[in-house]
PDB file of N, CA and C in Angstrom:
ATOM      1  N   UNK A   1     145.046 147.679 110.122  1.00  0.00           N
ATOM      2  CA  UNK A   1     144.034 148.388 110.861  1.00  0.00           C
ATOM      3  C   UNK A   1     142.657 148.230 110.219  1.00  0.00           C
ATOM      4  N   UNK A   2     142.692 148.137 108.730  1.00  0.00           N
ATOM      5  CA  UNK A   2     141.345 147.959 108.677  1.00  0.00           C
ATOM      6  C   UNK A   2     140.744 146.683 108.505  1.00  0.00           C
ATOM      7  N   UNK A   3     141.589 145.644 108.832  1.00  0.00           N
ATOM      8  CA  UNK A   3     140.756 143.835 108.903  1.00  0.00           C
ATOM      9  C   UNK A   3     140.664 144.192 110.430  1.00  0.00           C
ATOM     10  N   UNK A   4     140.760 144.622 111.278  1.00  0.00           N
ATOM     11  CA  UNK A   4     140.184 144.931 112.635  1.00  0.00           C
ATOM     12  C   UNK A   4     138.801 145.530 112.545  1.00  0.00           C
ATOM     13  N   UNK A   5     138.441 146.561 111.783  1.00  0.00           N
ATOM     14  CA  UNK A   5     137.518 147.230 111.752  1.00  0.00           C
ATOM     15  C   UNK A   5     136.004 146.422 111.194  1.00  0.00           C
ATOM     16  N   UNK A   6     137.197 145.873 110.014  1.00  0.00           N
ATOM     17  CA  UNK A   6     135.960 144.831 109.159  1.00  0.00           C
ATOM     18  C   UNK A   6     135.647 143.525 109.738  1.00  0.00           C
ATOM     19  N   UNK A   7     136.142 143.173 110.972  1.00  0.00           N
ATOM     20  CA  UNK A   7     135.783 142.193 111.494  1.00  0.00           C
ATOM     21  C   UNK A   7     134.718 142.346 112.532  1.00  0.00           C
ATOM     22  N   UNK A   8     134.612 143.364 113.150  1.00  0.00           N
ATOM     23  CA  UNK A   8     133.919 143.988 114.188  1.00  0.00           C
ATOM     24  C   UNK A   8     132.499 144.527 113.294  1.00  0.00           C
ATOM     25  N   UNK A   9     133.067 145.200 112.251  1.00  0.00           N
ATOM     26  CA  UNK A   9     131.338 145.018 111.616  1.00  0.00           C
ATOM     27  C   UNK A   9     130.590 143.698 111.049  1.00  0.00           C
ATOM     28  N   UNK A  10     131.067 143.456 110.583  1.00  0.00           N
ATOM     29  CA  UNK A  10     130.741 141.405 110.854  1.00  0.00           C
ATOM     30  C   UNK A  10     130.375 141.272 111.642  1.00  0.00           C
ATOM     31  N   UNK A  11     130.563 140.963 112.599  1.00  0.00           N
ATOM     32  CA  UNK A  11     129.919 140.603 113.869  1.00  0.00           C
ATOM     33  C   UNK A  11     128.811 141.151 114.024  1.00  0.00           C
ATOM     34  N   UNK A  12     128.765 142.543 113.625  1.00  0.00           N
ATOM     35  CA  UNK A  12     127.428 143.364 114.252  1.00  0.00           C
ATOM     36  C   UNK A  12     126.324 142.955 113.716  1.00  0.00           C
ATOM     37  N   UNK A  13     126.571 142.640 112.173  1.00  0.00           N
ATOM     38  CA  UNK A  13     125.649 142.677 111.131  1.00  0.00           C
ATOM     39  C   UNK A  13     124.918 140.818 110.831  1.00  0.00           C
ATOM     40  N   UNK A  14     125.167 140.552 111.740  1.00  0.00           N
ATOM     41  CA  UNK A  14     125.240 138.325 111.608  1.00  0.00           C
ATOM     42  C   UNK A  14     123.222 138.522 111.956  1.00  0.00           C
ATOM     43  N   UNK A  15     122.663 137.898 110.385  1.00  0.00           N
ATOM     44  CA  UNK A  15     121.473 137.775 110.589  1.00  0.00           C
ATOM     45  C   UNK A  15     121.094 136.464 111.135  1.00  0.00           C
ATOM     46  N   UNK A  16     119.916 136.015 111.456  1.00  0.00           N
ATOM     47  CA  UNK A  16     118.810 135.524 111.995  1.00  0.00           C
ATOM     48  C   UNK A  16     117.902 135.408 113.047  1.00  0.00           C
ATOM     49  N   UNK A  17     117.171 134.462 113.944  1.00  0.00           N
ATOM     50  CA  UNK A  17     116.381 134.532 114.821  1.00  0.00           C
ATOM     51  C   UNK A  17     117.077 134.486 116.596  1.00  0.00           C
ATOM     52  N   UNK A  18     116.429 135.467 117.399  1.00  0.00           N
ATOM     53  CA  UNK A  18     117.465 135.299 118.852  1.00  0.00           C
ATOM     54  C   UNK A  18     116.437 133.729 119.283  1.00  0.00           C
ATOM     55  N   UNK A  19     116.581 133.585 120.420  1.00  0.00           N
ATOM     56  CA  UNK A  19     116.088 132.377 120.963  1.00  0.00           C
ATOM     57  C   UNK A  19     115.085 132.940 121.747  1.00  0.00           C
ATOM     58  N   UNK A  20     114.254 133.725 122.141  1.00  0.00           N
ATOM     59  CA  UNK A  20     113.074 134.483 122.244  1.00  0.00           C
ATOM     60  C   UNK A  20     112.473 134.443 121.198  1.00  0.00           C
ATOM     61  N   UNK A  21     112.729 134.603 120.287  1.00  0.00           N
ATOM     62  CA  UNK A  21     111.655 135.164 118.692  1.00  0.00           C
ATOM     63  C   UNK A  21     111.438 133.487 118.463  1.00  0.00           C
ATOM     64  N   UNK A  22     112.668 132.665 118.232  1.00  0.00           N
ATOM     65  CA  UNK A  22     112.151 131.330 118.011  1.00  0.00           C
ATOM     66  C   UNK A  22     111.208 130.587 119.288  1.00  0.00           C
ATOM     67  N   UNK A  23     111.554 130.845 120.283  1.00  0.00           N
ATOM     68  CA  UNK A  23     110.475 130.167 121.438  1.00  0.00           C
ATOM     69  C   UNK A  23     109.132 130.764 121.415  1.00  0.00           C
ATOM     70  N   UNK A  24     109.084 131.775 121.028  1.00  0.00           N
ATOM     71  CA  UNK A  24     107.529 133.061 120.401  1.00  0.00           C
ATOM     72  C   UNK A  24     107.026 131.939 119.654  1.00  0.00           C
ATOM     73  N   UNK A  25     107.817 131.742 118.516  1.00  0.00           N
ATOM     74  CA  UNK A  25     107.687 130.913 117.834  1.00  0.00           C
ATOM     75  C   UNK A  25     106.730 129.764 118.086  1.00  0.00           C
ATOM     76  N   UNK A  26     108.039 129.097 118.315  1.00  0.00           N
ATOM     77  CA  UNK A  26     107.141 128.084 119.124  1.00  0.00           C
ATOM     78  C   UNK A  26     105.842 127.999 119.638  1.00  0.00           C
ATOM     79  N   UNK A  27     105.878 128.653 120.499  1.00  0.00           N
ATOM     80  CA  UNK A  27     104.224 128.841 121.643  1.00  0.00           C
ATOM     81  C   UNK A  27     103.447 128.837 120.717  1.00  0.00           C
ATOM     82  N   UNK A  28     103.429 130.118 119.963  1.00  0.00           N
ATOM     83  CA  UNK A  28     102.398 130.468 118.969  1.00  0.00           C
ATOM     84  C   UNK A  28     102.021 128.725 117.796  1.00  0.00           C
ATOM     85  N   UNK A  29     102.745 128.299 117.459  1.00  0.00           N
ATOM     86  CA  UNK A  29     102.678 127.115 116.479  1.00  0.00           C
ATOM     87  C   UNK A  29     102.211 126.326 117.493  1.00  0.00           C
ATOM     88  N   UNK A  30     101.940 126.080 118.777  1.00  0.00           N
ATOM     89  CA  UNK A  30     101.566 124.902 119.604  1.00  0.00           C
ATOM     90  C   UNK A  30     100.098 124.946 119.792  1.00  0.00           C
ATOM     91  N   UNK A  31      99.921 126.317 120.215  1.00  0.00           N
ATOM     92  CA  UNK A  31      99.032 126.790 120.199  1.00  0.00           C
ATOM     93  C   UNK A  31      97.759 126.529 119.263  1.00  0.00           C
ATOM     94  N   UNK A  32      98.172 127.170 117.937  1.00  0.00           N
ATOM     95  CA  UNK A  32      97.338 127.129 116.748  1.00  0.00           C
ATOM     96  C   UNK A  32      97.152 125.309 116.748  1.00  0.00           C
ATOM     97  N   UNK A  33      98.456 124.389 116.937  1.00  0.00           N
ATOM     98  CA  UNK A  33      98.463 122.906 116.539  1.00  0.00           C
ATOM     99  C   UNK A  33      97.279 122.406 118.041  1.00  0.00           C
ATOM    100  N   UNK A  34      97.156 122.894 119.107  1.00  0.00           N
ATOM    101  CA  UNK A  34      96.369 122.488 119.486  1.00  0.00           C
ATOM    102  C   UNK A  34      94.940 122.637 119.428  1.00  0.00           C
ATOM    103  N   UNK A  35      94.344 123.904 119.170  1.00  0.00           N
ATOM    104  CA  UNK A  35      93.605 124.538 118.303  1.00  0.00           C
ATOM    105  C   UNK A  35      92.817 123.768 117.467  1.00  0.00           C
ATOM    106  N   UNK A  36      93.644 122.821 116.188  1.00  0.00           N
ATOM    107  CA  UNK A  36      93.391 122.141 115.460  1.00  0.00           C
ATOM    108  C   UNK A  36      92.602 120.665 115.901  1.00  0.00           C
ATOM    109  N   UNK A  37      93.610 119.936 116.446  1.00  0.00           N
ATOM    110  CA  UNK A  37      93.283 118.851 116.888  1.00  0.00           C
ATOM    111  C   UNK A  37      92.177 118.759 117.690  1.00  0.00           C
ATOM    112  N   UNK A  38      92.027 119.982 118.920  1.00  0.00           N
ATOM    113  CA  UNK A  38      90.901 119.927 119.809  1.00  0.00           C
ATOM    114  C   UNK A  38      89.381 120.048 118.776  1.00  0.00           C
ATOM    115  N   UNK A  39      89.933 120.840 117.726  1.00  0.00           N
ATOM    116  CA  UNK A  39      88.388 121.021 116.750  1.00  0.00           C
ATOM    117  C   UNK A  39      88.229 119.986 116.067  1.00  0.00           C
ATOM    118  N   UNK A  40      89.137 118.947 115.125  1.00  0.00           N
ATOM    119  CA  UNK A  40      88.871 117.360 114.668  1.00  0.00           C
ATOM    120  C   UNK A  40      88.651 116.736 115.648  1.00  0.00           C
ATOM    121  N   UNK A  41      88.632 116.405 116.711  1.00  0.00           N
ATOM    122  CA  UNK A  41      88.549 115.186 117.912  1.00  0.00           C
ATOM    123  C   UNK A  41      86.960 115.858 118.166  1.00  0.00           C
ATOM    124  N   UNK A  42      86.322 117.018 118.332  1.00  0.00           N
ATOM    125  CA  UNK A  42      85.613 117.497 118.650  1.00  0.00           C
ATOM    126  C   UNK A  42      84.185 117.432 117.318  1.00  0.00           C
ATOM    127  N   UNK A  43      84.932 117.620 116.281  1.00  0.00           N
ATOM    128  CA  UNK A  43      84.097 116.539 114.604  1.00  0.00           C
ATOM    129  C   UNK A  43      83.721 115.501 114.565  1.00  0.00           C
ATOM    130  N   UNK A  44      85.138 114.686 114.731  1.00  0.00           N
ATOM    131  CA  UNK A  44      84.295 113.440 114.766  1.00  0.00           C
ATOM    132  C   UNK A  44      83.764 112.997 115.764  1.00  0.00           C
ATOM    133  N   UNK A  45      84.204 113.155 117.123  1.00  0.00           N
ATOM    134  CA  UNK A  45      82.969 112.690 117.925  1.00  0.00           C
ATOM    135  C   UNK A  45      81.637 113.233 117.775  1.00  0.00           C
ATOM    136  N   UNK A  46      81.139 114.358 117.177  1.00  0.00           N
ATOM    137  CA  UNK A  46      79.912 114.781 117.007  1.00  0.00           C
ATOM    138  C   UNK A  46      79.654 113.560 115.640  1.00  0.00           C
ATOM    139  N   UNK A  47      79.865 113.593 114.620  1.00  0.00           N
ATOM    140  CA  UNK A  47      79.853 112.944 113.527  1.00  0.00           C
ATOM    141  C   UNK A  47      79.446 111.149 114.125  1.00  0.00           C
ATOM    142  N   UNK A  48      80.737 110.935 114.693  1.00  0.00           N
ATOM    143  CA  UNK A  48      80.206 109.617 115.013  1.00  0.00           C
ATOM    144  C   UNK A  48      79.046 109.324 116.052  1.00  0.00           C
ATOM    145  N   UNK A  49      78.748 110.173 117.237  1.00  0.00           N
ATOM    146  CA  UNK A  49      77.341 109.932 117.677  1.00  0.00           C
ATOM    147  C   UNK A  49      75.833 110.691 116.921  1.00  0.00           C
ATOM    148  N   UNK A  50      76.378 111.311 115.537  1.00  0.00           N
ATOM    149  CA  UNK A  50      74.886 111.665 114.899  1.00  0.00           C
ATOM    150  C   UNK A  50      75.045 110.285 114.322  1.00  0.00           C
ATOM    151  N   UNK A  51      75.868 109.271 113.755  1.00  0.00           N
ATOM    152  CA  UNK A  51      75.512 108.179 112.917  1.00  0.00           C
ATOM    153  C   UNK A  51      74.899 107.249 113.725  1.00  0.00           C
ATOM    154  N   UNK A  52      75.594 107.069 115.159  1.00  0.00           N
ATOM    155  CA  UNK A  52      75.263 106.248 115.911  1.00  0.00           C
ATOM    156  C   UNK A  52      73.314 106.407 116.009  1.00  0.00           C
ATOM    157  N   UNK A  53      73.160 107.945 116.442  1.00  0.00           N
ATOM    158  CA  UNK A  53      71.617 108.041 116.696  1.00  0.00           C
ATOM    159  C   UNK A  53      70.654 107.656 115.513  1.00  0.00           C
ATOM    160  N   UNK A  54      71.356 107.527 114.423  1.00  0.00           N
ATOM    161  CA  UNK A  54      70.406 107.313 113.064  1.00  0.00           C
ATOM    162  C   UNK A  54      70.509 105.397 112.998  1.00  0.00           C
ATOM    163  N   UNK A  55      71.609 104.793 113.403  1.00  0.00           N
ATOM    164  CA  UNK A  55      71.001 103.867 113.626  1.00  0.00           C
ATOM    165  C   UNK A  55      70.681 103.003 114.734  1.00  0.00           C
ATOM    166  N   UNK A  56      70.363 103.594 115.397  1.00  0.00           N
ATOM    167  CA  UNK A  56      69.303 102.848 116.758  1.00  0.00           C
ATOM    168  C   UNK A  56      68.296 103.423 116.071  1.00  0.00           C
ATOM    169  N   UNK A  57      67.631 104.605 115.657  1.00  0.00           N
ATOM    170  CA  UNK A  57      66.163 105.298 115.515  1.00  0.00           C
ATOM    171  C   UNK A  57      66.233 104.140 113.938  1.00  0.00           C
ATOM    172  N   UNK A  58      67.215 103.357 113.350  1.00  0.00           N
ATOM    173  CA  UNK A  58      66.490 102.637 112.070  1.00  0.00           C
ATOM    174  C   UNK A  58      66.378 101.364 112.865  1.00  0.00           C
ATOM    175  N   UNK A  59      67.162 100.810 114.040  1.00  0.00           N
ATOM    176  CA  UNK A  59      66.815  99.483 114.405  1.00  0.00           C
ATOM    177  C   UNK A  59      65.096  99.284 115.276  1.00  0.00           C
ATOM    178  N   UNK A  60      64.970 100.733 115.324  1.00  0.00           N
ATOM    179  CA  UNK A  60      63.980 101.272 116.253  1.00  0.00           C
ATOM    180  C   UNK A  60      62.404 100.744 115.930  1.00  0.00           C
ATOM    181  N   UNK A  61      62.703 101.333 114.165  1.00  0.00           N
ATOM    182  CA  UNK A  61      61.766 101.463 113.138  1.00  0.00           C
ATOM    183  C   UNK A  61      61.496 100.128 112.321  1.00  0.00           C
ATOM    184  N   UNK A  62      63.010  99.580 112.449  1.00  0.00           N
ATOM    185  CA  UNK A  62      62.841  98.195 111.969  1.00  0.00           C
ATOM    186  C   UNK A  62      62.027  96.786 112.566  1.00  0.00           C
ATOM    187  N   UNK A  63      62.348  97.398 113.734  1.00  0.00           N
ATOM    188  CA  UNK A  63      61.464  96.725 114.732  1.00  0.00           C
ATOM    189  C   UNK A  63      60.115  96.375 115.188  1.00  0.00           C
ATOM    190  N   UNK A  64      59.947  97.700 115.010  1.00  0.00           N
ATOM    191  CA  UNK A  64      58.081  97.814 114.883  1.00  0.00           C
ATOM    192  C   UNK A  64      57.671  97.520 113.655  1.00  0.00           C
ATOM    193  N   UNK A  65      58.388  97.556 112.590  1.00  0.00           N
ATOM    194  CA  UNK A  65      57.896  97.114 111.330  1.00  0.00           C
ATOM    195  C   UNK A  65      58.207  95.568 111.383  1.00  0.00           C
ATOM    196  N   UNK A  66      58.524  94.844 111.840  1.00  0.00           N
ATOM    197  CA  UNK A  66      58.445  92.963 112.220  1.00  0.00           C
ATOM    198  C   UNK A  66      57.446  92.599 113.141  1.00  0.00           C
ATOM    199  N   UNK A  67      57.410  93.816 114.037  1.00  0.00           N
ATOM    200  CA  UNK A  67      56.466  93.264 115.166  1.00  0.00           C
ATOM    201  C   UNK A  67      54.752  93.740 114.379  1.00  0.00           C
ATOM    202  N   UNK A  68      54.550  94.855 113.885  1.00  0.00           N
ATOM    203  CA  UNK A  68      53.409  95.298 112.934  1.00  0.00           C
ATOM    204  C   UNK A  68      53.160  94.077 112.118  1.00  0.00           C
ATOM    205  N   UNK A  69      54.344  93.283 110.952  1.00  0.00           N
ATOM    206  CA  UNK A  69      53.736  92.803 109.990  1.00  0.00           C
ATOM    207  C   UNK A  69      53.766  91.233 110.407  1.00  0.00           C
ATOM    208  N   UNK A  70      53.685  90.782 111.649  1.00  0.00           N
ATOM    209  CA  UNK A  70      53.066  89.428 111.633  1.00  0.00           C
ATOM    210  C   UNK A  70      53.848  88.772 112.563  1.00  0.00           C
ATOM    211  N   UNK A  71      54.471  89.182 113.437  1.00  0.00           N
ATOM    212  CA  UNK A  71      55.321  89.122 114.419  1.00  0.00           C
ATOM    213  C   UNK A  71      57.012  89.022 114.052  1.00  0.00           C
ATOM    214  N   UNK A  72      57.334  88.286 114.519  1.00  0.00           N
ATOM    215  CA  UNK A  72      59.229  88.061 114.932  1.00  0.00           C
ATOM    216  C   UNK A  72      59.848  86.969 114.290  1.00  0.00           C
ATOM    217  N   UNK A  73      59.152  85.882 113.964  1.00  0.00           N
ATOM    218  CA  UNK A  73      59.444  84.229 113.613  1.00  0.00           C
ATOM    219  C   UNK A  73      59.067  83.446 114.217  1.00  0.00           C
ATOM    220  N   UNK A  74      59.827  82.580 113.676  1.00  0.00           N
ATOM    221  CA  UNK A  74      60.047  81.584 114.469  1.00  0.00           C
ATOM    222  C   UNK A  74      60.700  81.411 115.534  1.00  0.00           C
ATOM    223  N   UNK A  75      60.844  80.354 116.755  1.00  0.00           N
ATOM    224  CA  UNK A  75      62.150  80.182 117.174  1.00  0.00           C
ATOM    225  C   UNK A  75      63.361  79.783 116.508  1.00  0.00           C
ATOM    226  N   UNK A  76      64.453  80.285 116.993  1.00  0.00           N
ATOM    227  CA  UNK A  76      65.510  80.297 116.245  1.00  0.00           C
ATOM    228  C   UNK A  76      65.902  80.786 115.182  1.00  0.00           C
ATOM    229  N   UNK A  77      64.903  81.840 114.460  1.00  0.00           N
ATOM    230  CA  UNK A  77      65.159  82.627 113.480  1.00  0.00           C
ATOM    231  C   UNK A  77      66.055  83.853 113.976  1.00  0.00           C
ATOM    232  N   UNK A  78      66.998  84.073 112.803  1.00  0.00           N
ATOM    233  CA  UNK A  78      67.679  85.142 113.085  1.00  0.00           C
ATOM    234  C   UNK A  78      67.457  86.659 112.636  1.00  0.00           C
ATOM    235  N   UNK A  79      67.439  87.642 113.489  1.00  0.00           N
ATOM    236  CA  UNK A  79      66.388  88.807 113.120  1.00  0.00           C
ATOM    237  C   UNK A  79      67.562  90.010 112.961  1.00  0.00           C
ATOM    238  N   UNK A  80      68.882  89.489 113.091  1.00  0.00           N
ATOM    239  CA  UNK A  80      69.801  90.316 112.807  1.00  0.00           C
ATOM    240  C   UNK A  80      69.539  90.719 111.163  1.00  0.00           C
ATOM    241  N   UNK A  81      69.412  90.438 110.281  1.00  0.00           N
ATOM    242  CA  UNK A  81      69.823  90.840 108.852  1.00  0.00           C
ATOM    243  C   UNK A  81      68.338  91.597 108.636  1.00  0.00           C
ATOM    244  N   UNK A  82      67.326  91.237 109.251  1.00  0.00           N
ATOM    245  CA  UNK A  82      65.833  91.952 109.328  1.00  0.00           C
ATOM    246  C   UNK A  82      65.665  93.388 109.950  1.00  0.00           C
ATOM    247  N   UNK A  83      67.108  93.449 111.142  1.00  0.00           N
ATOM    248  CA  UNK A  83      67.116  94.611 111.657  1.00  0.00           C
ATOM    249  C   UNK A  83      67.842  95.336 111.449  1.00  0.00           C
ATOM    250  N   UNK A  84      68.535  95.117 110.595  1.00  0.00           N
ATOM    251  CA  UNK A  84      70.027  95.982 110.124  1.00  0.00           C
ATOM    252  C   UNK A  84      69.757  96.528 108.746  1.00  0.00           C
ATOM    253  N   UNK A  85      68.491  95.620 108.185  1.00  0.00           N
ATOM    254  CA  UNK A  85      68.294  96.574 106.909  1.00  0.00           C
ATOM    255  C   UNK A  85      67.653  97.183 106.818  1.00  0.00           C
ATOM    256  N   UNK A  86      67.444  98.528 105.993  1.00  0.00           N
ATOM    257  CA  UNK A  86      66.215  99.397 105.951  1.00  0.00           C
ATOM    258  C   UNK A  86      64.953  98.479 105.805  1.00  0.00           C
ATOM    259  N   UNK A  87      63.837  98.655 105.830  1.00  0.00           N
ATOM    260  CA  UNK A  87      62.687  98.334 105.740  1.00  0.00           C
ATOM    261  C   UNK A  87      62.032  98.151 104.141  1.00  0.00           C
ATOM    262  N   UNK A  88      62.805  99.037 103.176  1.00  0.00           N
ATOM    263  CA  UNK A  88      62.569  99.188 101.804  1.00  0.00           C
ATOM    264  C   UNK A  88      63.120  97.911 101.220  1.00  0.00           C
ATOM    265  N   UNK A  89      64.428  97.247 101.608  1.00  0.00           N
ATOM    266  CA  UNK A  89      64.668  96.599 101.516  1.00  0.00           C
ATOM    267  C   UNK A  89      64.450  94.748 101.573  1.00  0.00           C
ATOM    268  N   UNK A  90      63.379  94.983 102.632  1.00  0.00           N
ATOM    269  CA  UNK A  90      62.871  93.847 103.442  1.00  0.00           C
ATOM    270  C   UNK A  90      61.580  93.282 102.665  1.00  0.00           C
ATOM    271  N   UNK A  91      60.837  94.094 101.642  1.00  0.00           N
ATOM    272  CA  UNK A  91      59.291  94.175 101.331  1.00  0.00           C
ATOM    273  C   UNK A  91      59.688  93.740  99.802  1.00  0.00           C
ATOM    274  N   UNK A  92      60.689  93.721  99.742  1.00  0.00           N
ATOM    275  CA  UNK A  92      61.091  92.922  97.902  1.00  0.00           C
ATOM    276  C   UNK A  92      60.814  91.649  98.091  1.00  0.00           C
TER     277      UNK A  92
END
């Protein structure tokens, strides 16, 4: 009679999570994980179009500083490495 009794409290007493508390779970962790990602994707695209605007405003600057100091070249000169570098660079 009493391994009947002690089996039935066993049963009562069986810990862990129901499948509500873990799907709570869940939501809540998806949630926060989307949370996350939407705020990095939302970084670096700010990040990568402030770099972008800093260099057009230096190809900008570089520009008028070739066309100011005596024009462009020659033909067939290449003005890529003239426009890609700072200007500090160019006057050595």
């Amino acid at each position: 009679m009493n391994t009947q009794k002690m089996s039935v409290t066993n049963f009562n007493k069986q810990s862990g999570y129901t499948l509500v508390e873990l799907m709570i779970g869940m939501v809540v962790a998806g949630v926060l994980m989307a949370g996350v990602v939407a705020g990095g994707i939302a970084l670096f695209n700010y990040l990568n179009s402030n770099d972008e605007q800093q260099n057009i405003s230096q190809l900008i600057a570089n520009a008028k500083g070739l066309k100011s100091g005596g024009g462009y070249g020659a033909t067939g000169t290449n003005l890529v490495p003239q426009l890609m570098l700072p200007s500090r660079f160019l006057k050595a």
